[in-house]
PDB file of N, CA and C in Angstrom:
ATOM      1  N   UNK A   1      -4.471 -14.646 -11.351  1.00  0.00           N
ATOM      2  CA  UNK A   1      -3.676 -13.508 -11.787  1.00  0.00           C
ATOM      3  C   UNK A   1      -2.453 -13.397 -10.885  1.00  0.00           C
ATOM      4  N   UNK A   2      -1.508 -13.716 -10.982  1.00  0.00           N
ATOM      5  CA  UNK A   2      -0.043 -13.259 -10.992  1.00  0.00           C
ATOM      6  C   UNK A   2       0.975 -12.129 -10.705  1.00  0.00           C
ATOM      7  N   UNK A   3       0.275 -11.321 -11.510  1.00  0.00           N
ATOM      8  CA  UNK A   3       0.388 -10.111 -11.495  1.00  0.00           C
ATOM      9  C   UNK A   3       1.050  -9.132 -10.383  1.00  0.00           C
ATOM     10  N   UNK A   4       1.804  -8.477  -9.875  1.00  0.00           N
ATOM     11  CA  UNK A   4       2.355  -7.447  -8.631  1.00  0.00           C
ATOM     12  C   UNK A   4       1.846  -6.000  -9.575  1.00  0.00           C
ATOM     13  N   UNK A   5       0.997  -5.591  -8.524  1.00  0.00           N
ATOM     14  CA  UNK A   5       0.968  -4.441  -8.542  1.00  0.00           C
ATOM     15  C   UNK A   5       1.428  -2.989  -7.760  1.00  0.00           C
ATOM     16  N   UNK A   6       2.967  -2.678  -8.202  1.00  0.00           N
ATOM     17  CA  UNK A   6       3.529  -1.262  -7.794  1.00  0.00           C
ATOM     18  C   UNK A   6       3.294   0.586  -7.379  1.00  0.00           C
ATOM     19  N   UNK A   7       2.690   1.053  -6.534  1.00  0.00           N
ATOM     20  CA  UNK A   7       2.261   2.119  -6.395  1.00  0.00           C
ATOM     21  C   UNK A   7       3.345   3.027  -5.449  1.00  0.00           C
ATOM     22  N   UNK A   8       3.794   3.871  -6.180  1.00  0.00           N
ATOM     23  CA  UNK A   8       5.343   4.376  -5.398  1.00  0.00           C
ATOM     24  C   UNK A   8       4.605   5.899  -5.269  1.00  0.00           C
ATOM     25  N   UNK A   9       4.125   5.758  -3.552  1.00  0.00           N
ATOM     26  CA  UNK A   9       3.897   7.085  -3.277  1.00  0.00           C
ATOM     27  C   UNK A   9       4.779   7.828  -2.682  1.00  0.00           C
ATOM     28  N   UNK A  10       6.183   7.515  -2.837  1.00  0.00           N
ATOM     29  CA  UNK A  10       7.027   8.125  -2.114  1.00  0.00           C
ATOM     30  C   UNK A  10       7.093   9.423  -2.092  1.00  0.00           C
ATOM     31  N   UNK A  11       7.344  10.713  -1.201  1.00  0.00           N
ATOM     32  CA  UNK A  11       7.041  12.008  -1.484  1.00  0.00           C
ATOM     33  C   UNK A  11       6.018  12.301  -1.311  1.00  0.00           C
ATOM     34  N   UNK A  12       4.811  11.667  -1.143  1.00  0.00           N
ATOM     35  CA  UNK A  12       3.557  12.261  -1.133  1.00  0.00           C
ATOM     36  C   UNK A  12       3.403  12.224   0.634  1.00  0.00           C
ATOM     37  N   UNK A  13       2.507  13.309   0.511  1.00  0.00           N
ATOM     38  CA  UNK A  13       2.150  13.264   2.421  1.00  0.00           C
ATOM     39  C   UNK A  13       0.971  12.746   2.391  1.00  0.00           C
ATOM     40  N   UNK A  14       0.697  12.514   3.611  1.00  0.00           N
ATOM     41  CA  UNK A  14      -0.980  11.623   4.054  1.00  0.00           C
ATOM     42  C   UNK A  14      -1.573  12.936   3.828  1.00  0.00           C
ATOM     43  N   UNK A  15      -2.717  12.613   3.346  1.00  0.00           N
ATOM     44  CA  UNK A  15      -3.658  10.918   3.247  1.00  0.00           C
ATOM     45  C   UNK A  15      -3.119  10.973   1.415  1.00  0.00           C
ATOM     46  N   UNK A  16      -2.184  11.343   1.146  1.00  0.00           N
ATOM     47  CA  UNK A  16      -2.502  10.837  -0.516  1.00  0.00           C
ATOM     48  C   UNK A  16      -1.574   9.399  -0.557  1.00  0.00           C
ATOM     49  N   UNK A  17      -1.245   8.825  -0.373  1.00  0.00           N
ATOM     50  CA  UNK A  17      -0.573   7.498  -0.135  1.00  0.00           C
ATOM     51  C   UNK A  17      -1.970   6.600  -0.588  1.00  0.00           C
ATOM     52  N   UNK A  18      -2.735   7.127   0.436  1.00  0.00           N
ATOM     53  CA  UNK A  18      -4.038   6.037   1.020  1.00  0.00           C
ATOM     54  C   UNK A  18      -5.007   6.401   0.064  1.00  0.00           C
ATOM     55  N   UNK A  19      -5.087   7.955  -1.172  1.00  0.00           N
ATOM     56  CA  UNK A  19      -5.660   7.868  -1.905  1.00  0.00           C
ATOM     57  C   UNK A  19      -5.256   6.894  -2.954  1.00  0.00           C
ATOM     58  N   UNK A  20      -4.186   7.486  -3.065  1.00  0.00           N
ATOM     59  CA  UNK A  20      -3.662   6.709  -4.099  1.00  0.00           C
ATOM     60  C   UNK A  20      -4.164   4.917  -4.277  1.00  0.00           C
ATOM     61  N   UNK A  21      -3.749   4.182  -3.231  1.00  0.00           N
ATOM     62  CA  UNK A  21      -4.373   3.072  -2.583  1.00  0.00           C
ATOM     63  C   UNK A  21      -5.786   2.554  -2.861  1.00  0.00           C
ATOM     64  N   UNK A  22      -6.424   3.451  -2.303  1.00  0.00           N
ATOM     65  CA  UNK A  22      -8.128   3.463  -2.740  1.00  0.00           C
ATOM     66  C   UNK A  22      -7.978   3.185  -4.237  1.00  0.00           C
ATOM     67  N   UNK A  23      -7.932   4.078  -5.123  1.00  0.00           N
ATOM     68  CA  UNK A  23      -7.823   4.125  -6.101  1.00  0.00           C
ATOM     69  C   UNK A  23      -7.534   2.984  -7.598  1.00  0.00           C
ATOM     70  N   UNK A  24      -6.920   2.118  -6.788  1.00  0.00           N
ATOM     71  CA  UNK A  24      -6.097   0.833  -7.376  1.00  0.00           C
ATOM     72  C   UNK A  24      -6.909  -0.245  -6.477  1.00  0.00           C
ATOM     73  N   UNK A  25      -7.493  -0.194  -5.301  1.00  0.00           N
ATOM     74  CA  UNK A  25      -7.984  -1.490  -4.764  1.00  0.00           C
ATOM     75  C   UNK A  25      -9.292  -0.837  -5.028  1.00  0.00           C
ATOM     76  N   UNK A  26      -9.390  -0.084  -5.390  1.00  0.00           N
ATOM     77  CA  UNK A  26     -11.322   0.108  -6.452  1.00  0.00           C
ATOM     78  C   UNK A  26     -11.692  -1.443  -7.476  1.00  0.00           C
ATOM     79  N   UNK A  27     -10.185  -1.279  -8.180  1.00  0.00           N
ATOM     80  CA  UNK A  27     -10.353  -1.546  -9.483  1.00  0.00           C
ATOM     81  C   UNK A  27      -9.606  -2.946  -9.069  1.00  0.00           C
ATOM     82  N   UNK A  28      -9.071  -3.557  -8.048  1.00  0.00           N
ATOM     83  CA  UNK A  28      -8.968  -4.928  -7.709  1.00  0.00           C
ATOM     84  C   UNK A  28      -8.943  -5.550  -6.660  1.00  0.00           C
ATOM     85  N   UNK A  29     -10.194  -6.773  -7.101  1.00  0.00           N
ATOM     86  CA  UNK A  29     -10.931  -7.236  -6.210  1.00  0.00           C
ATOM     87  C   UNK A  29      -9.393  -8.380  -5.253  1.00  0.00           C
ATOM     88  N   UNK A  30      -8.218  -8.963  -5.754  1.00  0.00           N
ATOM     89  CA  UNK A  30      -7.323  -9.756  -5.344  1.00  0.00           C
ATOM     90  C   UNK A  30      -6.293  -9.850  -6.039  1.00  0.00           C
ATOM     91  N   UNK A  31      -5.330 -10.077  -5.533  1.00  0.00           N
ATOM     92  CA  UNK A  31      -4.175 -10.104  -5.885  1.00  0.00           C
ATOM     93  C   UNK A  31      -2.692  -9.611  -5.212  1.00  0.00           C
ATOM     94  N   UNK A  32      -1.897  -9.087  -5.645  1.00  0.00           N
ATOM     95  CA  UNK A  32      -1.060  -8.645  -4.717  1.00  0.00           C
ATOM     96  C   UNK A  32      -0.546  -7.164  -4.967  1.00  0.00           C
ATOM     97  N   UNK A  33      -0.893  -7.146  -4.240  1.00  0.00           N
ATOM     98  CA  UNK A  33       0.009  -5.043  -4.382  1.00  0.00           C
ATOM     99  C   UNK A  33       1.060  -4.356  -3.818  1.00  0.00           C
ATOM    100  N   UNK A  34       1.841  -3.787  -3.839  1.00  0.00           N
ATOM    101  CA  UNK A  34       2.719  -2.947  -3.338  1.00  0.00           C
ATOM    102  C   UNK A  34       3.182  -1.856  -2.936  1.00  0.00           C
ATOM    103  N   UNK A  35       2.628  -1.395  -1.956  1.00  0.00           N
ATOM    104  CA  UNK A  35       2.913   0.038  -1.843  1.00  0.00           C
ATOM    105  C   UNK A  35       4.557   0.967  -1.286  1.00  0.00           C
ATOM    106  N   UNK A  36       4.991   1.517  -2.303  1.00  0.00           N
ATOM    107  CA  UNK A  36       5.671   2.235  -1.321  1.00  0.00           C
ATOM    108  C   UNK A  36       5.592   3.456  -0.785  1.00  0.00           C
ATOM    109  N   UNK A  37       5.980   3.896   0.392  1.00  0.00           N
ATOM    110  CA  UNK A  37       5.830   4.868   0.876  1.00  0.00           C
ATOM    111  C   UNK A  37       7.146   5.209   1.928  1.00  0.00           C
ATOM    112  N   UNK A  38       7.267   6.435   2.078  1.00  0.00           N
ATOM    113  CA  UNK A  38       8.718   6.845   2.712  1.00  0.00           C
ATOM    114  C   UNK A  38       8.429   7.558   4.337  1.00  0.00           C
ATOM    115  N   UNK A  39       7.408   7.480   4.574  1.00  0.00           N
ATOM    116  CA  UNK A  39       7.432   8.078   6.267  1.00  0.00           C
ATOM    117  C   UNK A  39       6.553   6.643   6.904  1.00  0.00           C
ATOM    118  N   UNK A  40       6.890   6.548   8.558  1.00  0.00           N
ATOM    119  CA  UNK A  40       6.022   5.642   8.835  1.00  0.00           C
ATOM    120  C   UNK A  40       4.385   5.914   9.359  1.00  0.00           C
ATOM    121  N   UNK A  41       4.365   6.946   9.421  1.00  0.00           N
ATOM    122  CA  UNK A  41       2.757   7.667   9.149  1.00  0.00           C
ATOM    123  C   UNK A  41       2.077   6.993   8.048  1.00  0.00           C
ATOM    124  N   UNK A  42       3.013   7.293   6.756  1.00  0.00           N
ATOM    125  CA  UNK A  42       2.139   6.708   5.654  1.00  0.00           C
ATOM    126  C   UNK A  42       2.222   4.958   5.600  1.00  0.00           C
ATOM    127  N   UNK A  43       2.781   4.439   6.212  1.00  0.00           N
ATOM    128  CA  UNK A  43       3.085   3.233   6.403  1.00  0.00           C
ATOM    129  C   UNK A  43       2.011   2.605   6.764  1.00  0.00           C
ATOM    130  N   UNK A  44       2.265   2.983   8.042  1.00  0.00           N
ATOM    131  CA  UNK A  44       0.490   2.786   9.254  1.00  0.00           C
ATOM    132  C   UNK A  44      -0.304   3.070   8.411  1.00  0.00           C
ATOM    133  N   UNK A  45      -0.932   4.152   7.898  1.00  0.00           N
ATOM    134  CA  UNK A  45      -2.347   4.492   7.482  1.00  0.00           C
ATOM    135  C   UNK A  45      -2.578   3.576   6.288  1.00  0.00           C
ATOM    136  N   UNK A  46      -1.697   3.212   5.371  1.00  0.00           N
ATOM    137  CA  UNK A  46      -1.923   2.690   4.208  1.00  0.00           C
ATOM    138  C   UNK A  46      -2.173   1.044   5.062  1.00  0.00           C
ATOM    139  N   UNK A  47      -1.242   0.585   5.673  1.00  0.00           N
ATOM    140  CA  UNK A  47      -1.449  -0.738   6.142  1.00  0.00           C
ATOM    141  C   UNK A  47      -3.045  -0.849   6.737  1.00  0.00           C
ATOM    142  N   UNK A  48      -3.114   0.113   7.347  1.00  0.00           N
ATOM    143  CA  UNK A  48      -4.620   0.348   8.287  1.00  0.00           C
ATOM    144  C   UNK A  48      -5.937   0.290   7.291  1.00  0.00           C
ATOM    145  N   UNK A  49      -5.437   0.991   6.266  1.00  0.00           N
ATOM    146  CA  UNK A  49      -6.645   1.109   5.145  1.00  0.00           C
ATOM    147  C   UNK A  49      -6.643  -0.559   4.816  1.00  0.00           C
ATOM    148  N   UNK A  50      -5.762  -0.964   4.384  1.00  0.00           N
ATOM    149  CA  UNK A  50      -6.073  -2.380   3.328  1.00  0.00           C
ATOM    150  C   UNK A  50      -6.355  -3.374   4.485  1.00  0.00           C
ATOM    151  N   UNK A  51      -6.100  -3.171   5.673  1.00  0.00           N
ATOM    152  CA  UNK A  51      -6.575  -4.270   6.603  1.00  0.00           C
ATOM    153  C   UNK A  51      -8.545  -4.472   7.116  1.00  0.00           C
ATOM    154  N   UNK A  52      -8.332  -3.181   6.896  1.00  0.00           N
ATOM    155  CA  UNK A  52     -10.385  -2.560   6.906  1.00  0.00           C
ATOM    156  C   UNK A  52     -11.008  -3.293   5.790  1.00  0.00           C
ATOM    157  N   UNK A  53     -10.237  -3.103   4.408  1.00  0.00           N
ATOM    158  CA  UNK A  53     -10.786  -3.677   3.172  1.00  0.00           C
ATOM    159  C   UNK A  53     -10.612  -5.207   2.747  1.00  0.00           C
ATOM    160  N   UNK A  54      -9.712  -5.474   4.030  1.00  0.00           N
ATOM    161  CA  UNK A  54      -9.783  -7.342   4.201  1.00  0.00           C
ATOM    162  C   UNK A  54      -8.414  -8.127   3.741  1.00  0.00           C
ATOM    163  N   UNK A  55      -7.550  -6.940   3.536  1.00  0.00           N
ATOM    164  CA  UNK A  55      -6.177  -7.350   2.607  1.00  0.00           C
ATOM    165  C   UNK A  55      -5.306  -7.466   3.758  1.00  0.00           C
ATOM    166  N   UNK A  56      -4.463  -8.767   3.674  1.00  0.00           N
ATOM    167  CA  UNK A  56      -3.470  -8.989   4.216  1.00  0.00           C
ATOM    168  C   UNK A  56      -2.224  -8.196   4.334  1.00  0.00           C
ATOM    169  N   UNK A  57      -1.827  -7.474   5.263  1.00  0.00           N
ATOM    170  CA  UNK A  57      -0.594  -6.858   4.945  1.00  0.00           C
ATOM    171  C   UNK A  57       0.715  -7.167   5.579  1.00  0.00           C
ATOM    172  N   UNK A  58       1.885  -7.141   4.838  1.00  0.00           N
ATOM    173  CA  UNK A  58       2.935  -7.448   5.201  1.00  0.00           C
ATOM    174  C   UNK A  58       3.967  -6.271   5.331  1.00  0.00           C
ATOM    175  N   UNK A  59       4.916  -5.769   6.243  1.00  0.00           N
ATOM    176  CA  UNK A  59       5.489  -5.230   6.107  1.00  0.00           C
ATOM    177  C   UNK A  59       6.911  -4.670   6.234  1.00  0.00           C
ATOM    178  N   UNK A  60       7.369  -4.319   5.016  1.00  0.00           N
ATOM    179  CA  UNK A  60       9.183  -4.307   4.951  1.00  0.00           C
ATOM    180  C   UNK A  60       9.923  -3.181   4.754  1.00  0.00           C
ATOM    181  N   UNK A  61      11.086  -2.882   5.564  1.00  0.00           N
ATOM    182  CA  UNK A  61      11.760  -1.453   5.624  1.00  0.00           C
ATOM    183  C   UNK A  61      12.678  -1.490   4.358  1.00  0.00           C
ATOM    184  N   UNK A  62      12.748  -0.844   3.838  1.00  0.00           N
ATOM    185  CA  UNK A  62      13.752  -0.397   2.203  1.00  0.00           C
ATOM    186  C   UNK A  62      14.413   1.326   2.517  1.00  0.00           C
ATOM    187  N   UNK A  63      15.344   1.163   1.670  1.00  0.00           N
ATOM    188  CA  UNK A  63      16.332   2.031   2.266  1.00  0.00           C
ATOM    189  C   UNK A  63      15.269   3.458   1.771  1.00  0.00           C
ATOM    190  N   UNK A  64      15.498   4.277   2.220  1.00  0.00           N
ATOM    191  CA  UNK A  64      14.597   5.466   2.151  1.00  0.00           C
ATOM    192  C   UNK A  64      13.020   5.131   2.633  1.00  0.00           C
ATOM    193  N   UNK A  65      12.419   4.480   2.906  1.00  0.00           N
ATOM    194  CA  UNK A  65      11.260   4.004   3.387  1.00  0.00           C
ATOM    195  C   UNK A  65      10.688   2.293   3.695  1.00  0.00           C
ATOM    196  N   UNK A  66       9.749   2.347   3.671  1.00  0.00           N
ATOM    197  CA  UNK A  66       8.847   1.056   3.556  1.00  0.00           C
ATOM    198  C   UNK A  66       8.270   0.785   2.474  1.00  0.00           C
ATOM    199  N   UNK A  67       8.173  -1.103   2.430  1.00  0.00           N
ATOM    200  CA  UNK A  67       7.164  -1.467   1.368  1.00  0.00           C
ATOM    201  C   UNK A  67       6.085  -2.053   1.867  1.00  0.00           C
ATOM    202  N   UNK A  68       4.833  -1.747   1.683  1.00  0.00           N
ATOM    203  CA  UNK A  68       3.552  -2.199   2.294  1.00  0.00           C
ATOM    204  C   UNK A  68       3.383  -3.199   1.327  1.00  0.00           C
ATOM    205  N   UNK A  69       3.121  -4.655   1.824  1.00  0.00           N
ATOM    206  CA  UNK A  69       2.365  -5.995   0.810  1.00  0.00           C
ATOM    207  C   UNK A  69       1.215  -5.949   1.212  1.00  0.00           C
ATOM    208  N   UNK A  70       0.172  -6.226   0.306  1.00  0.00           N
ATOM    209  CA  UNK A  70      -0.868  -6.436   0.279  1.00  0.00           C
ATOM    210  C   UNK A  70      -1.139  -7.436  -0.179  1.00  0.00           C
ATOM    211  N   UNK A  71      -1.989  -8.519  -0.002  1.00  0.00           N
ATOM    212  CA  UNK A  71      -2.589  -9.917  -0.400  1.00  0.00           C
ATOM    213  C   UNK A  71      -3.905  -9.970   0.121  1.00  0.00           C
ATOM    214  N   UNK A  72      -4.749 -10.740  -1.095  1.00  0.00           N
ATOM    215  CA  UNK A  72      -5.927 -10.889  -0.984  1.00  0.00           C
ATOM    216  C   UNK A  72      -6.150 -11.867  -1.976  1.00  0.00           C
TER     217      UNK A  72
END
């Protein structure tokens, strides 16, 4: 699967970033995901979550925030 999967929590405060997150890596076991998020609080925590759940994360600054990669 191919596939990028986009989750733009921008605006949201912690922990809903990382719900949000949960939520979508429930429902996939690999692949690649994307999170964005606009403070580096939510940055960290979201990176922190998918690294617990075994997902590779990569991470890149975009104008108004960050993009969290995820790979698995």
């Amino acid at each position: 699967m191919n596939d990028v999967i986009t989750i733009d929590t921008s605006g949201l405060s912690c922990p809903q970033p990382v719900i949000e997150l949960k939520k979508v890596l429930d429902k996939t076991p690999s692949g690649r995901v994307e999170v964005l998020v606009d403070t580096a609080t939510s940055r960290n925590n979201v990176a922190r979550f998918a690294g617990d759940k075994g997902w590779k994360t990569t991470l890149e600054e975009r104008d108004g925030g960050y993009k969290v990669i995820l790979e698995k």
